[in-house]
N, C-alpha and C. Protein backbone atom coordinates (compact mmCIF):
# COMPACT_ATOMS: atom_id res chain seq x y z
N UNK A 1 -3.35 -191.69 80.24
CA UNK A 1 -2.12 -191.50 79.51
C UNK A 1 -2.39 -191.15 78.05
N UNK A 2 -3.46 -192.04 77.21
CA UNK A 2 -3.70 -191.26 75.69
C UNK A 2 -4.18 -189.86 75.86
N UNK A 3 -5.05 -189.93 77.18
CA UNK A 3 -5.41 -188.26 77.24
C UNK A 3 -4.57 -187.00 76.99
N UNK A 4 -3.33 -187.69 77.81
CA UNK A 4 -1.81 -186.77 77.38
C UNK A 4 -1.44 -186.75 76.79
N UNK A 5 -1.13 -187.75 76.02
CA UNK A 5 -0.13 -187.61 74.41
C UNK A 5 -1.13 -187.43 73.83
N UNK A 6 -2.64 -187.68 73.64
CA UNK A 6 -3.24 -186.27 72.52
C UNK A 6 -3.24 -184.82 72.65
N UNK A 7 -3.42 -184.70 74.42
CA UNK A 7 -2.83 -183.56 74.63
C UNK A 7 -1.45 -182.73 73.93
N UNK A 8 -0.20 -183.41 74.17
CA UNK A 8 0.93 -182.77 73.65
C UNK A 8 0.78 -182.76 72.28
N UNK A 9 0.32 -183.80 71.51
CA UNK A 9 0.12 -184.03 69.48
C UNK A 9 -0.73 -182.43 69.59
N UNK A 10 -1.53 -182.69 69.89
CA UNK A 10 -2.45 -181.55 69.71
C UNK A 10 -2.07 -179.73 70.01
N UNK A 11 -1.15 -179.65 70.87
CA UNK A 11 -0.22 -178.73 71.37
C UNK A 11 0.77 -178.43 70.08
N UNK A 12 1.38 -179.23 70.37
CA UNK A 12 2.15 -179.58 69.25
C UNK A 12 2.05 -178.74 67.80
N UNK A 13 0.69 -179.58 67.58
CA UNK A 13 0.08 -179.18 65.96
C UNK A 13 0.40 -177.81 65.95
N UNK A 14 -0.61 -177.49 66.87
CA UNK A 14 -0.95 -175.81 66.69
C UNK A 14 0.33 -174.71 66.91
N UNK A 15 1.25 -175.57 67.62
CA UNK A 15 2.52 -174.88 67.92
C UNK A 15 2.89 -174.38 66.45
N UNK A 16 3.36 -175.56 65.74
CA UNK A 16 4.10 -175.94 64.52
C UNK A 16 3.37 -174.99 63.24
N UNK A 17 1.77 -175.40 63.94
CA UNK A 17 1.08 -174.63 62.31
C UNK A 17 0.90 -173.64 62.84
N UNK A 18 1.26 -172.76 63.79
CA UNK A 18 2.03 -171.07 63.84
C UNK A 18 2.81 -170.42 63.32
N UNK A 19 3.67 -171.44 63.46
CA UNK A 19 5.15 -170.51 63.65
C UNK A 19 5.14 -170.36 62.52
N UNK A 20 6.14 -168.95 61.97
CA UNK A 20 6.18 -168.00 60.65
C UNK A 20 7.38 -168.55 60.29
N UNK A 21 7.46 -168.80 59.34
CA UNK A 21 8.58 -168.68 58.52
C UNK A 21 9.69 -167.51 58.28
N UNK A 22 10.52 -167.39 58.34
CA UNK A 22 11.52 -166.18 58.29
C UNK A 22 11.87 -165.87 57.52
N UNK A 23 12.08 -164.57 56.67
CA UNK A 23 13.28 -164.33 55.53
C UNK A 23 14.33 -163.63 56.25
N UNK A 24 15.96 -164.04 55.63
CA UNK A 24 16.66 -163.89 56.28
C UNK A 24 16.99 -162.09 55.94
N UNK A 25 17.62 -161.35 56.01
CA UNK A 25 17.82 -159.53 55.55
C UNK A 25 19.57 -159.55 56.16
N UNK A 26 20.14 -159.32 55.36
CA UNK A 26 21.70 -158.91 55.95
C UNK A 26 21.56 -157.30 56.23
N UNK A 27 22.27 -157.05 57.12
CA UNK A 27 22.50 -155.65 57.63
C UNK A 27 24.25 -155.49 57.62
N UNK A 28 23.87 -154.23 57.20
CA UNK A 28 25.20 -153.33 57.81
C UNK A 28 25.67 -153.31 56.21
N UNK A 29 27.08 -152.68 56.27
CA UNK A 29 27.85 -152.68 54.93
C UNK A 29 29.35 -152.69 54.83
N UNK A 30 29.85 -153.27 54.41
CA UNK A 30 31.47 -153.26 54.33
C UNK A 30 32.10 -152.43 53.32
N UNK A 31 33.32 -151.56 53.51
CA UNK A 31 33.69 -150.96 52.84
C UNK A 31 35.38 -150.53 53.20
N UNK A 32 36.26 -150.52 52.53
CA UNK A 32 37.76 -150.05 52.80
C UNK A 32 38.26 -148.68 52.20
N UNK A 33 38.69 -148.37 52.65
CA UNK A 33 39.15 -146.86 52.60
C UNK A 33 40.82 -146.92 53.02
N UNK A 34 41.93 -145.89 52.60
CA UNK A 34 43.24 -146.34 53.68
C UNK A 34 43.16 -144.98 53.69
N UNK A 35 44.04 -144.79 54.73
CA UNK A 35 44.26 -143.14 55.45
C UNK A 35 45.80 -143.27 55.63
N UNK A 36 46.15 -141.78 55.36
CA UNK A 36 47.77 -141.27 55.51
C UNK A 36 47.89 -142.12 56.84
N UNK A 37 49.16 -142.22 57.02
CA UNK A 37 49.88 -142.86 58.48
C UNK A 37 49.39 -141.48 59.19
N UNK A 38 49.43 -140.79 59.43
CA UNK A 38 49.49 -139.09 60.19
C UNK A 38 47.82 -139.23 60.56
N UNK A 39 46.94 -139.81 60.25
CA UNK A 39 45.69 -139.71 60.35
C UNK A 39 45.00 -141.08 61.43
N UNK A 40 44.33 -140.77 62.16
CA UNK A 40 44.09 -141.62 63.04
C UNK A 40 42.21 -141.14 62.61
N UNK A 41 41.69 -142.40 63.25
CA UNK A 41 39.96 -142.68 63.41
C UNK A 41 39.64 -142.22 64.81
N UNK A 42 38.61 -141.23 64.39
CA UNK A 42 38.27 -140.38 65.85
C UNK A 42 36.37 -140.24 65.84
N UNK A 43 36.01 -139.90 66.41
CA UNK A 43 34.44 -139.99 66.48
C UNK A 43 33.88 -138.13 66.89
N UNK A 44 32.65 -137.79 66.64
CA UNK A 44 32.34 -136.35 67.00
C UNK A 44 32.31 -135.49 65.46
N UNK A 45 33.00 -135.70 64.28
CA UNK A 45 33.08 -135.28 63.27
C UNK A 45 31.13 -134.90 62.80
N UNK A 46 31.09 -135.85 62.60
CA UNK A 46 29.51 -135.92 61.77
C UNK A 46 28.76 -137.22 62.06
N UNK A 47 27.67 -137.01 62.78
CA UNK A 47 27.25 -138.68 63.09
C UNK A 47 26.85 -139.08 62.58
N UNK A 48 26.32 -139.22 60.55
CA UNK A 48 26.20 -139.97 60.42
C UNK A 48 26.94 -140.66 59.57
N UNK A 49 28.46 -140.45 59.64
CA UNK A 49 29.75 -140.77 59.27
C UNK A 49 29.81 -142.06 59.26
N UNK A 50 30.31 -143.00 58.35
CA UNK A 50 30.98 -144.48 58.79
C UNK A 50 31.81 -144.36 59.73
N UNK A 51 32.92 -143.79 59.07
CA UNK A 51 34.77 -143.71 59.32
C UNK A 51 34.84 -142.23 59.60
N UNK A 52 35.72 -141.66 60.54
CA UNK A 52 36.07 -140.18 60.84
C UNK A 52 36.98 -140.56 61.01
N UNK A 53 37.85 -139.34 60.70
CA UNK A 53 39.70 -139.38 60.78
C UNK A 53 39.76 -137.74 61.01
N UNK A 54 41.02 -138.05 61.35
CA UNK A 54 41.44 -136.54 61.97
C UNK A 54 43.39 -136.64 62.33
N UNK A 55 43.62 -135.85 62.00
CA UNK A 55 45.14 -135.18 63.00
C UNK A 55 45.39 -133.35 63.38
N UNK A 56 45.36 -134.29 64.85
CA UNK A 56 44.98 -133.20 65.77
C UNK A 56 46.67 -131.92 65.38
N UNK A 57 47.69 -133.12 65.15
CA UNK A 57 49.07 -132.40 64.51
C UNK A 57 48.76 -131.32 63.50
N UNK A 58 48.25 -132.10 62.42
CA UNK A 58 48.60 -131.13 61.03
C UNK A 58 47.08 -130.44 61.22
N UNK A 59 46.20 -130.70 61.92
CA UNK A 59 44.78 -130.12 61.76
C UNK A 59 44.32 -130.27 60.66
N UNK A 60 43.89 -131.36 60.12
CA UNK A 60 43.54 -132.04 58.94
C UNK A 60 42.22 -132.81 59.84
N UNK A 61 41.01 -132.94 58.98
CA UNK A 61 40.02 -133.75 59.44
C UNK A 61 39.29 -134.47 57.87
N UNK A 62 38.19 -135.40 58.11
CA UNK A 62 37.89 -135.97 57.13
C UNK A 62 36.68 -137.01 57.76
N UNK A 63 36.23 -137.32 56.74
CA UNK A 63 35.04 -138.65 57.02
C UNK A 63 34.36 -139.13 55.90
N UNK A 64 33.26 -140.50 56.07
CA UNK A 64 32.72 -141.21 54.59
C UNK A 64 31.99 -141.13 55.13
N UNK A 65 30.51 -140.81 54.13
CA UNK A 65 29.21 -141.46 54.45
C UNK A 65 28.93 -141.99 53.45
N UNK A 66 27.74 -143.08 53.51
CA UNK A 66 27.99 -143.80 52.25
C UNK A 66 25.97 -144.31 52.47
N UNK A 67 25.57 -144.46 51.40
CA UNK A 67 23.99 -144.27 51.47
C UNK A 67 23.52 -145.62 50.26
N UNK A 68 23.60 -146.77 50.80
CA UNK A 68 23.32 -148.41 49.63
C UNK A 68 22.25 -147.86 49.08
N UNK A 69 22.71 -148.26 47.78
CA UNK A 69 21.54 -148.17 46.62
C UNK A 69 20.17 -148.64 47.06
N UNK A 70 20.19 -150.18 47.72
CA UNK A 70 18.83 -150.84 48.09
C UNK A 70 18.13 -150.10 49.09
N UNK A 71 19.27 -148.99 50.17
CA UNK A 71 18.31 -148.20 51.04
C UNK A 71 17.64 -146.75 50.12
N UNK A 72 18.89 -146.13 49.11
CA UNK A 72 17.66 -144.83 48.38
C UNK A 72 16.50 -145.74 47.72
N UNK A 73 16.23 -146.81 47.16
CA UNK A 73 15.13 -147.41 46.45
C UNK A 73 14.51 -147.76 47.25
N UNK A 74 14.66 -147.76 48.48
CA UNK A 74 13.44 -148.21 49.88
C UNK A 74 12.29 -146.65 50.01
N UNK A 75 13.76 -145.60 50.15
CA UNK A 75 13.49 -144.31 50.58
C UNK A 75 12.71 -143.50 48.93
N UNK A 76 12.24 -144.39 48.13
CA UNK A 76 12.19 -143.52 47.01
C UNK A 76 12.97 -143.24 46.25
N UNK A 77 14.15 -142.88 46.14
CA UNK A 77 15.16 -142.49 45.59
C UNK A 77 15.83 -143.17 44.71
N UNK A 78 15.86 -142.20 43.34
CA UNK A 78 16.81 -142.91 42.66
C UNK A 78 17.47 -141.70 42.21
N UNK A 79 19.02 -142.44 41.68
CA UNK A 79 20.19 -141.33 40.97
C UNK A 79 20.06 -142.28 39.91
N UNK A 80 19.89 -141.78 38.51
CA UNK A 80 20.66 -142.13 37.23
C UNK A 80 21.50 -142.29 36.90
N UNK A 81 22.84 -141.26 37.83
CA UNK A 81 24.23 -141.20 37.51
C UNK A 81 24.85 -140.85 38.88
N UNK A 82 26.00 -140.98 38.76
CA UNK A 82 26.89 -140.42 39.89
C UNK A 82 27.01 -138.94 39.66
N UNK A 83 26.82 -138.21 38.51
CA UNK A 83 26.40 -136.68 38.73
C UNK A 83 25.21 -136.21 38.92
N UNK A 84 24.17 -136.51 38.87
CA UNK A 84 22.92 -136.65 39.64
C UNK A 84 22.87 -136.55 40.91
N UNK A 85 23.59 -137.62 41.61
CA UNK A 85 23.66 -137.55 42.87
C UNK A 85 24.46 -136.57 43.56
N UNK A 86 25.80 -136.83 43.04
CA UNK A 86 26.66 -135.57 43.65
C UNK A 86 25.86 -134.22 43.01
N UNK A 87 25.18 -133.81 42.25
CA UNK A 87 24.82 -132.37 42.08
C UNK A 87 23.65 -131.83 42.92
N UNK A 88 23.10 -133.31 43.29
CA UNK A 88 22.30 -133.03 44.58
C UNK A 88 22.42 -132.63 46.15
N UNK A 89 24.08 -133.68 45.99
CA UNK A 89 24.73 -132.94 47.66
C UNK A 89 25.02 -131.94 47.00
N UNK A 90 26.16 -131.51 46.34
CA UNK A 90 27.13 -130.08 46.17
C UNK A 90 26.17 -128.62 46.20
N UNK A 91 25.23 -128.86 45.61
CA UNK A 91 23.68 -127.95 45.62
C UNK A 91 23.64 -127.46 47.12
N UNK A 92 23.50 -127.90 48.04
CA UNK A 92 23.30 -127.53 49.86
C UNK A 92 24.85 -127.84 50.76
N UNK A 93 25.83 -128.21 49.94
CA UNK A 93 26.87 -128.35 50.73
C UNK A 93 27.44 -127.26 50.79
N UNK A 94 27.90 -126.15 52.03
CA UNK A 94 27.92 -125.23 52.29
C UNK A 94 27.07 -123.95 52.18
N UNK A 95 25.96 -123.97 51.47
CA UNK A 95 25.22 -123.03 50.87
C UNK A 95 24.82 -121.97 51.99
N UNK A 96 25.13 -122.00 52.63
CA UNK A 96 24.67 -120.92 53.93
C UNK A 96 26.14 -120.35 54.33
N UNK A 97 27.00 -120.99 53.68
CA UNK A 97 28.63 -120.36 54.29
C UNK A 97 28.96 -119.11 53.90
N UNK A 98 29.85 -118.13 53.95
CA UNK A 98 30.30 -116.95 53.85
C UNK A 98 31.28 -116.89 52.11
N UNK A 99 30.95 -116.35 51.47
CA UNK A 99 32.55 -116.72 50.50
C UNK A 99 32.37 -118.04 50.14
N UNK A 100 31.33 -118.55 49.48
CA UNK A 100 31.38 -120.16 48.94
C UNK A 100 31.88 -120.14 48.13
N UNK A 101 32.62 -121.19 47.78
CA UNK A 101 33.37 -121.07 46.19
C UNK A 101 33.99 -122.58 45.92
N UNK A 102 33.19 -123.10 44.68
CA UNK A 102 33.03 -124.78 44.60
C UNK A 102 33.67 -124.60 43.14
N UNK A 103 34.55 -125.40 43.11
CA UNK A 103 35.31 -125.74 41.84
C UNK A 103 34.26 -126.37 40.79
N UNK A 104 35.09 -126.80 39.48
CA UNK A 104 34.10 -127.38 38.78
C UNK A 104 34.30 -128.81 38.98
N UNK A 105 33.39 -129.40 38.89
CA UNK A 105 34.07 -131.39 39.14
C UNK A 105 34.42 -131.40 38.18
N UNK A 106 35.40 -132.94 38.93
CA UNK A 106 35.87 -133.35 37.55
C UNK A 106 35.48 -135.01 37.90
N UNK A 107 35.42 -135.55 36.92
CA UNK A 107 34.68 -137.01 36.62
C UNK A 107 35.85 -137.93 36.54
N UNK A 108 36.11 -139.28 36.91
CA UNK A 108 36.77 -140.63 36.83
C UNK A 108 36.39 -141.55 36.66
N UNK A 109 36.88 -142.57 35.85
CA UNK A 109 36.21 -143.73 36.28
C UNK A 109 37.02 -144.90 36.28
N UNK A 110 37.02 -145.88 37.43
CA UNK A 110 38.59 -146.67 37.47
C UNK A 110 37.75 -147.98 37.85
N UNK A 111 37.94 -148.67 36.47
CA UNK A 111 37.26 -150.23 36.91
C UNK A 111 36.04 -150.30 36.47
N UNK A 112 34.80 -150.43 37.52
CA UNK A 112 33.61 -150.13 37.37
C UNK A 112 33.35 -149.26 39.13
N UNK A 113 34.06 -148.44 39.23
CA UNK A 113 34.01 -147.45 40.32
C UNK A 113 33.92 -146.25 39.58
N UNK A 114 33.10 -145.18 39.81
CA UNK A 114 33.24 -144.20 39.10
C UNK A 114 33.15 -143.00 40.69
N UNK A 115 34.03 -141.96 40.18
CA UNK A 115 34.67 -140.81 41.00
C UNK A 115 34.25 -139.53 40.39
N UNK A 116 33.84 -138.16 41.64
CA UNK A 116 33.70 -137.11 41.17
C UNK A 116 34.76 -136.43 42.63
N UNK A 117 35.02 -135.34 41.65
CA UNK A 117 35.43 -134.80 43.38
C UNK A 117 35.89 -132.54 42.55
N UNK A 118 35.37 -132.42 43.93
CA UNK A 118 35.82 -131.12 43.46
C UNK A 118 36.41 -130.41 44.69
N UNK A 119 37.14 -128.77 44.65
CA UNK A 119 37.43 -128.54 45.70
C UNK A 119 36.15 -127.14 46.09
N UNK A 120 36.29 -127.19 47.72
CA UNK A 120 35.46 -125.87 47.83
C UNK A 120 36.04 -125.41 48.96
N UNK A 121 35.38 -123.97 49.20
CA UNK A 121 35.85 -122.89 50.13
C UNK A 121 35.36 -122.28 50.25
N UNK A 122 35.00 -121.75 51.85
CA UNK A 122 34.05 -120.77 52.45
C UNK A 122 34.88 -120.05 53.52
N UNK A 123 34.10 -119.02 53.96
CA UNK A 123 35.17 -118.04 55.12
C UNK A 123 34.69 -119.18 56.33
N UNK A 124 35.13 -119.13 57.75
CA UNK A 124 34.62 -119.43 58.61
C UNK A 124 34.67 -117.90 59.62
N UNK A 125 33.56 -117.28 60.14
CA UNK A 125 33.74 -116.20 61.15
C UNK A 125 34.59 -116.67 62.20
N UNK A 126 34.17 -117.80 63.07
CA UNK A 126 34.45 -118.48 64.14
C UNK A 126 35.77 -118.59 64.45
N UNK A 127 36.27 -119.17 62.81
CA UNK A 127 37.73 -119.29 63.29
C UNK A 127 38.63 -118.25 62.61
N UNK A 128 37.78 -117.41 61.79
CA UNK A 128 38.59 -116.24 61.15
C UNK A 128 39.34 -116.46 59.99
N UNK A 129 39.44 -117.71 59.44
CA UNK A 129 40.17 -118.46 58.22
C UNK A 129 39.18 -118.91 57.37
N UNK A 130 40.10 -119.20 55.91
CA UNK A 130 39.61 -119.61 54.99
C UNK A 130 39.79 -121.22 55.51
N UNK A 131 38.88 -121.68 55.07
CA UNK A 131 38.57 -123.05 54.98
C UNK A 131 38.52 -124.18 53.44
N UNK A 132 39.42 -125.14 53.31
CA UNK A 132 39.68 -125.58 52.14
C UNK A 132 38.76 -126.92 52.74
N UNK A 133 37.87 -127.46 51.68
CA UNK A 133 37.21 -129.10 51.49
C UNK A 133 37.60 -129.78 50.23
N UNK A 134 38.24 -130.96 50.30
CA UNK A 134 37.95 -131.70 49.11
C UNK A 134 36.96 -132.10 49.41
N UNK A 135 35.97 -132.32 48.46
CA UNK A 135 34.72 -133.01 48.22
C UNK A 135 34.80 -133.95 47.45
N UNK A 136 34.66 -135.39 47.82
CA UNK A 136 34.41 -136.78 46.83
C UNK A 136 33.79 -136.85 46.58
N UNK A 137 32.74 -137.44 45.31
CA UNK A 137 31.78 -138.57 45.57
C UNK A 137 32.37 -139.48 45.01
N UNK A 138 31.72 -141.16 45.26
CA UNK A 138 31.93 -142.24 44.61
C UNK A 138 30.80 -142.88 44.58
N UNK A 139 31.09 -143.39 43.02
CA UNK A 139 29.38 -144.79 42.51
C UNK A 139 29.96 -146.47 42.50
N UNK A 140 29.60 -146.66 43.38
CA UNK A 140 30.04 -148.68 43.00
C UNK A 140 28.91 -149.17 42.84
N UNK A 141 28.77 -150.72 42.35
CA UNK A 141 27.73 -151.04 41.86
C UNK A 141 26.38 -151.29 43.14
N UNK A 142 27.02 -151.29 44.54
CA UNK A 142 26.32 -151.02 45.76
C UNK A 142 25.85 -150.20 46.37
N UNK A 143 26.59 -148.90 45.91
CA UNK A 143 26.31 -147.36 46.95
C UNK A 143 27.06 -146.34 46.53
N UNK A 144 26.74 -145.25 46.98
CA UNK A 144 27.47 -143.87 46.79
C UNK A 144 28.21 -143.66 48.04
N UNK A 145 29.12 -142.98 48.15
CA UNK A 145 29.84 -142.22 49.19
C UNK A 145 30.42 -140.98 48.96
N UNK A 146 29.85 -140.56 50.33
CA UNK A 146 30.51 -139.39 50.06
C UNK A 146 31.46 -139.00 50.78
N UNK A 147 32.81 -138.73 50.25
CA UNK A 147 34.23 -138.46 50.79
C UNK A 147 34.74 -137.30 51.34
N UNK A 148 34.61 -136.23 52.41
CA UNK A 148 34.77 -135.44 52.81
C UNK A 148 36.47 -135.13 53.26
N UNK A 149 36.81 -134.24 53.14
CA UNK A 149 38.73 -134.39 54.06
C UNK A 149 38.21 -132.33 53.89
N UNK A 150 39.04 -132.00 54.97
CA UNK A 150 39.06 -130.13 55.21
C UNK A 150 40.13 -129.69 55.86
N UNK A 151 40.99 -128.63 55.87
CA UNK A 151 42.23 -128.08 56.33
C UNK A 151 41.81 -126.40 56.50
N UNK A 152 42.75 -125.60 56.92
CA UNK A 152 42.75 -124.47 56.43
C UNK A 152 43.07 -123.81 55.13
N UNK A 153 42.98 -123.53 54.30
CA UNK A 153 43.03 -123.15 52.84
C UNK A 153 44.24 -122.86 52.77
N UNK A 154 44.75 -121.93 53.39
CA UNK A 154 46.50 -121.73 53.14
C UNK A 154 47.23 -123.58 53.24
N UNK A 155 46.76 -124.31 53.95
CA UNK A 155 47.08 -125.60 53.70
C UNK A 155 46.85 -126.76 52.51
N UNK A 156 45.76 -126.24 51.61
CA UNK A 156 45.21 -126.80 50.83
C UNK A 156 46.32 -127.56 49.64
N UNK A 157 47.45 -126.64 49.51
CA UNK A 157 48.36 -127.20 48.60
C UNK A 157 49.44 -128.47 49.08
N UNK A 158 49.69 -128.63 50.47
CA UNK A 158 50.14 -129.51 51.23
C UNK A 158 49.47 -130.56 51.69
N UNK A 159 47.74 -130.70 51.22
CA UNK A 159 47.18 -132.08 52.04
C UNK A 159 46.41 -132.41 50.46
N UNK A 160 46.14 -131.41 48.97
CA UNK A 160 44.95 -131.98 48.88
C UNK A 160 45.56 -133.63 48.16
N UNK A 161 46.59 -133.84 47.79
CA UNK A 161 46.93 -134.84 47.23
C UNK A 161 46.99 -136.20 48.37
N UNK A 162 46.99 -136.04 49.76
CA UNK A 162 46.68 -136.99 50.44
C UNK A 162 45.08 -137.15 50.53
N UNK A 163 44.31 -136.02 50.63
CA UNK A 163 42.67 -136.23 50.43
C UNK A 163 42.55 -137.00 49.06
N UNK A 164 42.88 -136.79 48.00
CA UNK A 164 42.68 -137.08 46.79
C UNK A 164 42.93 -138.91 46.99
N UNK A 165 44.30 -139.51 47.93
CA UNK A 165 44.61 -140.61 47.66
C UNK A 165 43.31 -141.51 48.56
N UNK A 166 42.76 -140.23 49.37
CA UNK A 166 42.00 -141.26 49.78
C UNK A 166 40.48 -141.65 49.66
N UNK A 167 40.16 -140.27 48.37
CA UNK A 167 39.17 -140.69 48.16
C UNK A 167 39.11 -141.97 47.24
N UNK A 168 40.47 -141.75 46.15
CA UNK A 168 40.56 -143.50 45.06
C UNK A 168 40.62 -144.01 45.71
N UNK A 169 41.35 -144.35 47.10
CA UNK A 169 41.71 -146.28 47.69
C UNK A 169 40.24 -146.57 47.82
N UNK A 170 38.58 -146.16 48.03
CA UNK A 170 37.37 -146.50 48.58
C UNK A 170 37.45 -147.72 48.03
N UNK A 171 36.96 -148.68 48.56
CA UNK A 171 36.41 -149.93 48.02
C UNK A 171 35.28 -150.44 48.71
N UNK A 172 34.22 -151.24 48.08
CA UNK A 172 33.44 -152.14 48.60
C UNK A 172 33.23 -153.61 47.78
């Protein structure tokens, strides 16, 4: 019988003076956004989208991606500013399109959230129309996002003020 319970002590030990210690890592990210009533959450847009929205009615589409500060400083990356970063997307966003044509940004800053957003437009062959994008970005003290919403351009004067409301509501 002591043979056994030195057995298990001894088991035991070595069990105990194994095992690793853990650090704990939170995942994922929270963030709020509100969308027109007319706009519903749909998937297929862009995968690596948070949130996609769409109405299939007015043919209005949209989506966030959003990239945490602690993951560009993993990846290397740093932005100095929220125009830094956005001049880095707007640089390749559409750049292969037909008829590009990118407004000038314009800069916000509400709180300690800071906002860029401009509009752009390219031909599409495919569908034979001009194509209108608001383009967001946003800086919080966690992450950037980037705020996408698109229509047909002859529509552009009828949605961009609902794109616009939804790039301010972002929160994290």
């Amino acid at each position: 019988m002591k043979k056994l319970i030195l057995l298990v002590v001894a088991l035991t030990t070595v069990f105990v003076s194994n095992a690793q210690t853990l650090k704990e890592y939170k995942a994922g990210h929270v963030f709020t956004v509100g969308l027109p009533d007319y706009m519903t959450r749909t998937v297929g847009l862009n995968d690596v989208a948070s949130i996609q929205y769409k109405s299939d009615e007015k043919d209005v589409a949209g989506f966030v991606i959003y990239d945490t500060k602690e993951e560009l400083q993993l990846a290397e990356l740093s932005f100095s500013s929220i125009r830094e970063f956005y001049d880095g997307f707007i640089g390749d966003f559409l750049a292969d399109q037909e008829n590009r044509k990118v407004s000038e940004p314009v800069l916000q800053t509400k709180g300690e959230t800071h906002f860029i957003e401009c509009d752009a437009t390219y031909y599409d062959k495919e569908l034979d129309a001009e194509i209108f994008y608001h383009v967001g970005v946003v800086e919080t003290k966690k992450s950037f996002y980037k705020v996408l919403a698109w229509c047909s351009a002859d529509k552009k004067d009828e949605f961009k003020k609902d794109f616009q409301k939804i790039l301010y509501s972002l929160k994290d």
